[in-house]
N, C-alpha and C. Protein backbone atom coordinates (compact mmCIF):
# COMPACT_ATOMS: atom_id res chain seq x y z
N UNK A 1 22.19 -9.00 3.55
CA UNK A 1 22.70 -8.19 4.64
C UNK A 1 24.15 -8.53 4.93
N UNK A 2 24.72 -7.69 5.13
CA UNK A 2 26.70 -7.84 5.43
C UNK A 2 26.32 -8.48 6.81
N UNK A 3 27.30 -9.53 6.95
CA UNK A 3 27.08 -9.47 8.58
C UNK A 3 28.32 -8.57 9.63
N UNK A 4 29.01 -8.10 8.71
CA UNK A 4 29.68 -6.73 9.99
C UNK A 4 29.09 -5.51 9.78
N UNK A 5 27.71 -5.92 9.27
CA UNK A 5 27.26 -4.32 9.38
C UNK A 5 26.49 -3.80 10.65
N UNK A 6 26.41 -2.73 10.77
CA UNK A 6 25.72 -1.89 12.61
C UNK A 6 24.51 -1.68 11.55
N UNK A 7 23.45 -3.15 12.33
CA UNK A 7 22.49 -2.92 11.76
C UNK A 7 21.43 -1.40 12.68
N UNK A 8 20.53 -1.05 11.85
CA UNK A 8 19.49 -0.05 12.10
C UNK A 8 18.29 0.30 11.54
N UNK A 9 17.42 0.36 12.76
CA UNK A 9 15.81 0.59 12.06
C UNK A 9 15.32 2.25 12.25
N UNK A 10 14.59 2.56 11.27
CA UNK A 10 14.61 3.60 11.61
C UNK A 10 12.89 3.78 11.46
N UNK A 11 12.37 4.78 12.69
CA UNK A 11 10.90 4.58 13.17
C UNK A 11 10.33 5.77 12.83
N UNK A 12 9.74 6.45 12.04
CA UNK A 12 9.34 8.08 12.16
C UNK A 12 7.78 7.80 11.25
N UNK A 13 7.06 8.67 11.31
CA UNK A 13 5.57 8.66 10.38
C UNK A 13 5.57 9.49 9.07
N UNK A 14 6.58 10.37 8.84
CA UNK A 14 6.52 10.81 7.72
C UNK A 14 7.66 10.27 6.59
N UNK A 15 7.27 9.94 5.49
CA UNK A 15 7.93 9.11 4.67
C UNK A 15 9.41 9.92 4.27
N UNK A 16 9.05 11.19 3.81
CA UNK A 16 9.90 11.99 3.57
C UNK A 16 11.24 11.81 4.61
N UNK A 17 11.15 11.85 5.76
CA UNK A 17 11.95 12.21 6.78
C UNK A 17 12.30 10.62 6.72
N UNK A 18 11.79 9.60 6.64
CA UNK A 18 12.79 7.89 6.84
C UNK A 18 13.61 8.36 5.29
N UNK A 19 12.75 8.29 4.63
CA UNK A 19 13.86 8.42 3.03
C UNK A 19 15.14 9.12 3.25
N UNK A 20 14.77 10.49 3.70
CA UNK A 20 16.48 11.32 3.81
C UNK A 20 17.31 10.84 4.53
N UNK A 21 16.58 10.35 5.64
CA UNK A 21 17.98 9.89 6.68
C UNK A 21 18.47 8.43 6.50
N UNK A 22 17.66 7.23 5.71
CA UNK A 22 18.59 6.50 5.11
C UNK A 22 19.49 7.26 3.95
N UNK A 23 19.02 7.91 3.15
CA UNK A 23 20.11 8.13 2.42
C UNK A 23 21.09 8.56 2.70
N UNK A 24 20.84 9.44 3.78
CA UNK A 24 22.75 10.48 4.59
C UNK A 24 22.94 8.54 5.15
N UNK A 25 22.77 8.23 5.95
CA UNK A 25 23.18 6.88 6.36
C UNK A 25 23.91 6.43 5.62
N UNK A 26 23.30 5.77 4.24
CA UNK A 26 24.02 5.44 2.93
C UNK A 26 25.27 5.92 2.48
N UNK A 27 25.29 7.63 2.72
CA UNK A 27 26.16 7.82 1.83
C UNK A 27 27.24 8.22 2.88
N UNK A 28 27.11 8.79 4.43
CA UNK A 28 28.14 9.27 5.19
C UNK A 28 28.36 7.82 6.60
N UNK A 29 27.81 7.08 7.02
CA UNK A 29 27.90 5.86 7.11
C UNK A 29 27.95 4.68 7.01
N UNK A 30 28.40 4.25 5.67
CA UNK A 30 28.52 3.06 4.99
C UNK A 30 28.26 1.40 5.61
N UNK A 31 29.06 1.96 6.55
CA UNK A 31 28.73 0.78 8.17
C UNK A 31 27.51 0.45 8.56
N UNK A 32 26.87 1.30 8.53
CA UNK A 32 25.46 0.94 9.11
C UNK A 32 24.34 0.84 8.23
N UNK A 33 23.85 -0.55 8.37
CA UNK A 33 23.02 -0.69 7.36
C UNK A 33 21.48 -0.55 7.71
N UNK A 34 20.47 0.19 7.12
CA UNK A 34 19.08 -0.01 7.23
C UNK A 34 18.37 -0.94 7.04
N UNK A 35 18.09 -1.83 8.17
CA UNK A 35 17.28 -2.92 8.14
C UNK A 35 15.64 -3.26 7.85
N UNK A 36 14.84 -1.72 8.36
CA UNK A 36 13.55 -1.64 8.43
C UNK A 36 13.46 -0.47 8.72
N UNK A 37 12.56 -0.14 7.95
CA UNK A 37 11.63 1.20 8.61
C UNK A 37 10.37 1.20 8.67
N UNK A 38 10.20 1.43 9.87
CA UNK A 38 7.99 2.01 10.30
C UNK A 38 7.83 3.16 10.23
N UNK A 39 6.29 3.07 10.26
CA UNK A 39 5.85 4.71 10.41
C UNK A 39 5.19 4.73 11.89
N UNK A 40 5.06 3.65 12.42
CA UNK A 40 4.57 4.18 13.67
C UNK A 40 5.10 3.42 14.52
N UNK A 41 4.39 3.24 15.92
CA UNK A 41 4.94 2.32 17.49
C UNK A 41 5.21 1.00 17.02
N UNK A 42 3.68 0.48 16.83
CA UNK A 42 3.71 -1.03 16.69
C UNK A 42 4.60 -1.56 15.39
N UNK A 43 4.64 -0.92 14.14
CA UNK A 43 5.31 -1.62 12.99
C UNK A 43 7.18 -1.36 13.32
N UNK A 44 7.04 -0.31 14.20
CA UNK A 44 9.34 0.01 14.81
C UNK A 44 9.29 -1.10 15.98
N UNK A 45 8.13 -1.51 16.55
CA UNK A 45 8.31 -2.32 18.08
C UNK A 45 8.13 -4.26 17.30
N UNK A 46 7.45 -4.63 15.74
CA UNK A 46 7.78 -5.35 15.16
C UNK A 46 9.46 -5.26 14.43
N UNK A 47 9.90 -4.42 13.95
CA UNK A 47 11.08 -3.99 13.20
C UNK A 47 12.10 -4.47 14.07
N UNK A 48 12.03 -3.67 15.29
CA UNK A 48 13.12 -4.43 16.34
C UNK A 48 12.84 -5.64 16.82
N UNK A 49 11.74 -6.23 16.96
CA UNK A 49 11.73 -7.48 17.59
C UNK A 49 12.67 -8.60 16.43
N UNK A 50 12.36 -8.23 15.09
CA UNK A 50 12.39 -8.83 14.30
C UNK A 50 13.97 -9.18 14.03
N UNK A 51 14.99 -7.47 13.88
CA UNK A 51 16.20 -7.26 13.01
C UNK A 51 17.12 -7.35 13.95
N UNK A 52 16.75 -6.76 15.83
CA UNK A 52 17.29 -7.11 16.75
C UNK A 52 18.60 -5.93 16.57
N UNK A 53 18.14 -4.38 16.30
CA UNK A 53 19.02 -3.46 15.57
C UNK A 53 20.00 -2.96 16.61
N UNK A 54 21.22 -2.84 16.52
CA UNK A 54 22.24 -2.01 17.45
C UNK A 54 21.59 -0.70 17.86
N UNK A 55 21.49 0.01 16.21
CA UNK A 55 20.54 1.86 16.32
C UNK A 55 19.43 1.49 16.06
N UNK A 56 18.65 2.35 17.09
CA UNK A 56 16.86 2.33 16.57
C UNK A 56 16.80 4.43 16.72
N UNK A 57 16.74 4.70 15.54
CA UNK A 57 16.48 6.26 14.92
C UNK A 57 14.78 5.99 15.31
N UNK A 58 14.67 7.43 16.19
CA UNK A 58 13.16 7.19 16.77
C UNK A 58 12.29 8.95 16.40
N UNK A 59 11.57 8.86 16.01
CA UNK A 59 10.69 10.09 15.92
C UNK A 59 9.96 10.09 17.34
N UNK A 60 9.97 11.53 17.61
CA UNK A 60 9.36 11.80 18.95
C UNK A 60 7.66 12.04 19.17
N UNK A 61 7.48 12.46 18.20
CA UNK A 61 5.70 12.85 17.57
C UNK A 61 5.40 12.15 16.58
N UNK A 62 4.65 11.43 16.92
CA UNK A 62 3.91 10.39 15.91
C UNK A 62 2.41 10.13 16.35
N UNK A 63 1.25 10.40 15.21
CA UNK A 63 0.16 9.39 15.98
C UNK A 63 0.06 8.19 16.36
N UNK A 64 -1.08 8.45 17.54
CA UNK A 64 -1.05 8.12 18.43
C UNK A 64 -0.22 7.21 19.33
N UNK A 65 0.64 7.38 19.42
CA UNK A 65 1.97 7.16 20.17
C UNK A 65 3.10 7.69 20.05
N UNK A 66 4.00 8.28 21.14
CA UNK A 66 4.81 8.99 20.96
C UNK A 66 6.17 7.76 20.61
N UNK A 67 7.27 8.40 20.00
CA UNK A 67 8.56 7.39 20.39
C UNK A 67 8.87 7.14 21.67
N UNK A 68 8.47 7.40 22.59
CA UNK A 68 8.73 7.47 23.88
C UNK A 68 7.92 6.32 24.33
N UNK A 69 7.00 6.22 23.90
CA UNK A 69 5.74 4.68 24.28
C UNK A 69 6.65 3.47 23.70
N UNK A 70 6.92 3.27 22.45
CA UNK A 70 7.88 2.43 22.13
C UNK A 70 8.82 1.98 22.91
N UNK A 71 10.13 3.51 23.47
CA UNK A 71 10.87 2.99 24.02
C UNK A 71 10.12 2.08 25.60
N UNK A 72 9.70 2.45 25.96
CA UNK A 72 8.48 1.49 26.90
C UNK A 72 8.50 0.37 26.80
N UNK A 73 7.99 0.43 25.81
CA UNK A 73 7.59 -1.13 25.57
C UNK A 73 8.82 -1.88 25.05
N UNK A 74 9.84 -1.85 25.11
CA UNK A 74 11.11 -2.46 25.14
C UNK A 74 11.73 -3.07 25.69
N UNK A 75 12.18 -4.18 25.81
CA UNK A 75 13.26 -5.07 27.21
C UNK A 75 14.08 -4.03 27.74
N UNK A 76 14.32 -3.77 28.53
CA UNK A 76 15.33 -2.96 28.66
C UNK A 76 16.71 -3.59 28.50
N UNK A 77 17.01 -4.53 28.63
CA UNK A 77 18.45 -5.67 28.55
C UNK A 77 18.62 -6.04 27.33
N UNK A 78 17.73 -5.56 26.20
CA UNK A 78 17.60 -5.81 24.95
C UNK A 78 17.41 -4.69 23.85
N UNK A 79 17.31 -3.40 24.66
CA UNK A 79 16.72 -2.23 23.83
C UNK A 79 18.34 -1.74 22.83
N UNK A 80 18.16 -1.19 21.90
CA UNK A 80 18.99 -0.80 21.03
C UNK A 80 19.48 0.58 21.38
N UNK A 81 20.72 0.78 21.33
CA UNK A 81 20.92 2.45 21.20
C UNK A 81 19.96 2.95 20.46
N UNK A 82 19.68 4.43 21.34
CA UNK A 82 18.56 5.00 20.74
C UNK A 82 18.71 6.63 19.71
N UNK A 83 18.41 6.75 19.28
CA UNK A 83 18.77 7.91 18.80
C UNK A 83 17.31 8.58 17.94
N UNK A 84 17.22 10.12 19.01
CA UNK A 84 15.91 10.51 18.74
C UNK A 84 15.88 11.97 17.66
N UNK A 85 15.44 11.43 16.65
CA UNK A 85 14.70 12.78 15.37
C UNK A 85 13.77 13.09 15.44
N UNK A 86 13.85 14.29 14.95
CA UNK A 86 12.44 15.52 15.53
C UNK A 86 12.68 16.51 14.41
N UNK A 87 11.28 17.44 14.13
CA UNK A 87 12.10 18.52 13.56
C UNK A 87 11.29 19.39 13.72
């Protein structure tokens, strides 16, 4: 891992949709590196505990838990910029 990179996890349930958006990441943000990706609450609410990410890329519809339960369950004095995908 670079350490001046804007690390980021990115949280969504369909595989398709984490794959594309690291790759635009990759190729139109160089800066920001992908640290982890989940497919659901608990494996993005391990991801951040873990990578401690600046961006957390959040899917809004997911079973059984929305991205919105996640952001919940978050420190708030600790939560990452959020940035929410949907489609």
């Amino acid at each position: 891992m670079n350490p001046n990179a804007i690390k980021a996890v990115i949280v969504d349930d369909e595989v398709g949709s984490r794959n594309n958006l690291r790759l635009l990441l990759e190729e139109y943000c160089p800066e920001v590196e992908v640290c982890g990706m989940g497919h659901d609450v608990l494996s993005g609410l391990e991801l951040v505990k873990k990578y401690r990410p600046r961006i957390l890329f959040l899917d809004i519809e997911m079973p059984q838990h929305s991205g919105f339960k996640l952001v919940e369950m978050l420190d708030p004095q600790e939560r990452p910029g959020i940035v929410f995908v949907t489609a």
